[in-house]
Protein backbone atom coordinates (compact mmCIF):
# COMPACT_ATOMS: atom_id res chain seq x y z
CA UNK A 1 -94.90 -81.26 -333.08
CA UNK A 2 -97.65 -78.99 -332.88
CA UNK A 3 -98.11 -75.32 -331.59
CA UNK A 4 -99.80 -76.62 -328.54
CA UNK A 5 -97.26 -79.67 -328.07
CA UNK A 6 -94.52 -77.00 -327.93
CA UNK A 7 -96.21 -74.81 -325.77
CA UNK A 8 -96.67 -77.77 -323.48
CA UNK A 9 -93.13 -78.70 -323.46
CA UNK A 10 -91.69 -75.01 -322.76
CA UNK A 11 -94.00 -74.39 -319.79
CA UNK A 12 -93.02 -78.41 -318.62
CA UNK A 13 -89.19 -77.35 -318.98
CA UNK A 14 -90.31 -73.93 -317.34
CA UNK A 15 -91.58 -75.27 -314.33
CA UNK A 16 -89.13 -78.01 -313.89
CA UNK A 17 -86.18 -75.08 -314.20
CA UNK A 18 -87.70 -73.43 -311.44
CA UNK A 19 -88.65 -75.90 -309.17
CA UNK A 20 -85.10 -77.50 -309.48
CA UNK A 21 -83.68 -73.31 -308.50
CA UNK A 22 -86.34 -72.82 -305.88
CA UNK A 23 -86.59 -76.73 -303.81
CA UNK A 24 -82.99 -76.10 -301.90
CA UNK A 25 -83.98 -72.68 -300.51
CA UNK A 26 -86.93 -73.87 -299.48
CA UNK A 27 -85.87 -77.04 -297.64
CA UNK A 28 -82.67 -75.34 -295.88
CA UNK A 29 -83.27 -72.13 -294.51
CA UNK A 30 -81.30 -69.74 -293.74
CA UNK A 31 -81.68 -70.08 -290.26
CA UNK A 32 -80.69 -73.82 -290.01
CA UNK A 33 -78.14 -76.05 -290.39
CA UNK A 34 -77.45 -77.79 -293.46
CA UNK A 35 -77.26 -81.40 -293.33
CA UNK A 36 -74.00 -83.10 -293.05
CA UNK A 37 -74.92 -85.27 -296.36
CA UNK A 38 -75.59 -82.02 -298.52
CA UNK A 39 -72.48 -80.58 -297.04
CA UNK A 40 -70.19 -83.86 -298.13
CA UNK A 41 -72.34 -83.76 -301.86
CA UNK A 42 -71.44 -80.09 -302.05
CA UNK A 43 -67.72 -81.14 -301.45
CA UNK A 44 -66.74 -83.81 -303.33
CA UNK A 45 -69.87 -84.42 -306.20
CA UNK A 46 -67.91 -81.19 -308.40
CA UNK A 47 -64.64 -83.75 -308.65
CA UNK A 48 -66.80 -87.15 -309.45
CA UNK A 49 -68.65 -84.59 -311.98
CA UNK A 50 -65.44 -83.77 -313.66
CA UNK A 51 -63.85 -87.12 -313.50
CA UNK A 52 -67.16 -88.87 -314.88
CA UNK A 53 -66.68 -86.12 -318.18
CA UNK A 54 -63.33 -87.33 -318.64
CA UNK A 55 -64.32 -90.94 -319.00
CA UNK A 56 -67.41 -89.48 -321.12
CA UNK A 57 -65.14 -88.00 -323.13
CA UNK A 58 -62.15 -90.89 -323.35
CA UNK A 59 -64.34 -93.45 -323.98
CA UNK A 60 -63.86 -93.65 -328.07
CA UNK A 61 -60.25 -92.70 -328.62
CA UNK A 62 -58.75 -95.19 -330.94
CA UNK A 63 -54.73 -95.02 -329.90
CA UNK A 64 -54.49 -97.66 -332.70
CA UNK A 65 -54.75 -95.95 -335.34
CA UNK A 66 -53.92 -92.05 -336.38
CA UNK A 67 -53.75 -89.93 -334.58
CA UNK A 68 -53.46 -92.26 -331.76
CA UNK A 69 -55.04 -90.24 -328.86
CA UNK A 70 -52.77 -87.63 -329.01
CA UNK A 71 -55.14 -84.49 -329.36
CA UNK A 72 -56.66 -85.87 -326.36
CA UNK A 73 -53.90 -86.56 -324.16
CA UNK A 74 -52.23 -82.54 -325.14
CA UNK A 75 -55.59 -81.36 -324.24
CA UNK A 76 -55.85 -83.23 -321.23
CA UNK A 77 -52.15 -81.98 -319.84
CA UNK A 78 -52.93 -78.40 -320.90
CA UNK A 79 -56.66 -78.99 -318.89
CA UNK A 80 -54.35 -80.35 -315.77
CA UNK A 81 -51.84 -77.14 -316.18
CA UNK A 82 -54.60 -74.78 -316.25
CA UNK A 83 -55.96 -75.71 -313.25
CA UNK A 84 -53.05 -75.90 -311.40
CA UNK A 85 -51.96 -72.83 -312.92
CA UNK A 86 -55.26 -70.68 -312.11
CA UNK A 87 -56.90 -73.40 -309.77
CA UNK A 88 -60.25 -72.33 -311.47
CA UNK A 89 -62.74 -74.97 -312.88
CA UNK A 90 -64.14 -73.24 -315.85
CA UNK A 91 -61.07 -71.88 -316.93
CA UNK A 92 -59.17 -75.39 -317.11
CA UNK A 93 -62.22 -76.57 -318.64
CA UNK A 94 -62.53 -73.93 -321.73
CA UNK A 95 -58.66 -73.79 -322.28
CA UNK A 96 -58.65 -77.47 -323.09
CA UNK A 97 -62.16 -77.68 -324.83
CA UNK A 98 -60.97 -74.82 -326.83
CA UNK A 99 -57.70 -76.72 -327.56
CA UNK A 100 -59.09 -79.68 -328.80
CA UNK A 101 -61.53 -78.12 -331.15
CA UNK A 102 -58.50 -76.07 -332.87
CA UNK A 103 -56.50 -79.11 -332.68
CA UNK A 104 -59.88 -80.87 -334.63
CA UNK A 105 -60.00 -77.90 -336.62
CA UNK A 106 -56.18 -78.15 -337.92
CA UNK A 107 -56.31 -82.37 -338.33
């Protein structure tokens, strides 16, 4: 790419970043009531986020052959005890990341 192609592409990414961060305040207003649709997104989309990465992630483990999906599933158990444990999000999520790259790391 070019000097001028990159400069293009920051200043696309740029203004894409902050019309995606400055849209929501502008459509719902402090004053008003936000729709009952943005409320039920707000509530549940987090979960199908989360359970979507899963699959992401599950979706080439071989448990035919060493070391069978085993990694995974320890991760995944230590992911479900963290959260029940500290019922935060990002902390579930970086305990078991940071699992399963150690347990990469040691196999």
């Amino acid at each position: 790419m070019t000097v001028t192609q990159h400069i293009i592409t920051i200043a696309l990414c740029s203004l894409a970043t902050i019309l995606t961060r400055s849209i929501p305040f502008l459509l719902f207003r402090e004053n008003k009531e936000t729709p009952e649709f943005i409320k039920y997104i707000g509530k549940f989309l987090p979960s199908a986020v989360f359970g979507m990465l899963v699959v992401y992630c599950l979706k080439d483990v071989n448990i035919t052959a060493f070391p069978f999906g085993l990694p995974e599933l320890v991760c995944i158990l230590v992911t479900i005890l963290l959260h029940l444990w500290k019922k935060q999000m990002i902390f579930s999520i970086l305990g078991g990341s940071l699992l399963y790259i150690l347990i990469s790391y040691l196999l």
